[in-house]
Protein backbone atom coordinates (compact mmCIF):
# COMPACT_ATOMS: atom_id res chain seq x y z
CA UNK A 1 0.00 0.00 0.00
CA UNK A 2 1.19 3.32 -0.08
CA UNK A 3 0.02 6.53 1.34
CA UNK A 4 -0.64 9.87 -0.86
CA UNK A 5 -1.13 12.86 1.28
CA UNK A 6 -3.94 15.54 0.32
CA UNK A 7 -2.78 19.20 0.12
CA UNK A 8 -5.60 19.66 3.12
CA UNK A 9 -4.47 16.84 4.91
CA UNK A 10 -0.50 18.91 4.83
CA UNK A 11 -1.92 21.79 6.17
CA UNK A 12 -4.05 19.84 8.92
CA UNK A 13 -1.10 18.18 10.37
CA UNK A 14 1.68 21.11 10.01
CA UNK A 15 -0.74 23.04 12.41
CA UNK A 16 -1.33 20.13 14.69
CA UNK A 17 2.41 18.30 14.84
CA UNK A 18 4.04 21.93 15.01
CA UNK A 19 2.71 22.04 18.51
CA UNK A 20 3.17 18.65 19.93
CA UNK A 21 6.10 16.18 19.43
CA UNK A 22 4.22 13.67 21.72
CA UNK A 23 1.56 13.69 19.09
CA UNK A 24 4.13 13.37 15.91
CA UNK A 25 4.89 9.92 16.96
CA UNK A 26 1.61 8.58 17.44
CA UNK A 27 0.62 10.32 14.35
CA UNK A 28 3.94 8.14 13.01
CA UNK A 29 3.08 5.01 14.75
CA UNK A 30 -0.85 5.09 12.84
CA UNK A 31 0.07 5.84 9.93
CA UNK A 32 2.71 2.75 9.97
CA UNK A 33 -0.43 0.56 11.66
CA UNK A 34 -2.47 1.63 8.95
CA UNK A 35 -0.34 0.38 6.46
CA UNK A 36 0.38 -2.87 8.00
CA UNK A 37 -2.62 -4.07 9.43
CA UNK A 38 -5.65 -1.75 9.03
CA UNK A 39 -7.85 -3.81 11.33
CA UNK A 40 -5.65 -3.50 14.35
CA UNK A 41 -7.93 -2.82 17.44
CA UNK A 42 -6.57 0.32 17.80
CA UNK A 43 -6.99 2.19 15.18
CA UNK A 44 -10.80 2.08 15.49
CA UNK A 45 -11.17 1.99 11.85
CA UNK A 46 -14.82 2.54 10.74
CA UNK A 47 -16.76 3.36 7.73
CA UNK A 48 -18.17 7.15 7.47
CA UNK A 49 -21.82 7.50 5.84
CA UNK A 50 -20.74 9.56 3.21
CA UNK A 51 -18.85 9.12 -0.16
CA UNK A 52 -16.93 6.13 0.63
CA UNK A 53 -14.49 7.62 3.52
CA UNK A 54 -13.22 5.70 6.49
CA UNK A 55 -11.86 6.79 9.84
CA UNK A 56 -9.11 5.35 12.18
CA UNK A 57 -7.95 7.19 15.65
CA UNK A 58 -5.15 8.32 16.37
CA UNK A 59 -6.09 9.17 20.09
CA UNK A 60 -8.81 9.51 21.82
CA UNK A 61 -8.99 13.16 20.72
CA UNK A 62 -7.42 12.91 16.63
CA UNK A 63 -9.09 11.28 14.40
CA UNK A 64 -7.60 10.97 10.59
CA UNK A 65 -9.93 10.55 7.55
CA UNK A 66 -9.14 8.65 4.60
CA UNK A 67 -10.32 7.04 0.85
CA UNK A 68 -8.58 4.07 -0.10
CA UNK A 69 -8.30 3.35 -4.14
CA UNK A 70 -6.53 -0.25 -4.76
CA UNK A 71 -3.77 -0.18 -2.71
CA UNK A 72 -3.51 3.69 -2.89
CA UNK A 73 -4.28 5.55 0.74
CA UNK A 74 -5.21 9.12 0.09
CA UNK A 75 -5.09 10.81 3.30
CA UNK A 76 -7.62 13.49 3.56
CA UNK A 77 -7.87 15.41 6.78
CA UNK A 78 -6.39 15.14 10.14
CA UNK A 79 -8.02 16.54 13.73
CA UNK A 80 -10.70 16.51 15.96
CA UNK A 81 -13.46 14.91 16.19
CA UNK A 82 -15.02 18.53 15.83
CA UNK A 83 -12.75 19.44 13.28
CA UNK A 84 -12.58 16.07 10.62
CA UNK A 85 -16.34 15.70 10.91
């Protein structure tokens, strides 16, 4: 699989991760999850209603949103709950 970041999703997590080194690595560590094995508890991975999107958690508080085409991962926004939704 490999991962293709949107231009929204960049902006998303340069104003998040410029904050909070704590929050690069887990950021790091489910992105790598996602790769490897998508259905890993953790990530709470879960279908949204519209358009085809899914969801995994980073924390309890960042959630990232994402379409998956083959074995393409196009990463589309990264946030809160609040924020993503």
């Amino acid at each position: 699989m490999k991962l293709i970041i949107s231009s929204r999703f960049h902006k998303d997590l340069a104003k998040l991760a410029s904050k909070n080194t704590k929050l690069k690595k887990q950021i790091s560590k489910t992105l790598e999850l996602l790769l490897d094995s998508p259905t890993y508890p953790s990530l709470r991975l879960h279908k949204l209603s519209n358009h085809g999107d899914y969801s995994v958690s980073v924390n309890m508080s960042i959630r990232i949103i994402f379409r998956q085409y083959g074995a393409n991962i196009f990463l589309l926004r990264i946030g809160s709950h609040e924020e993503v939704y």
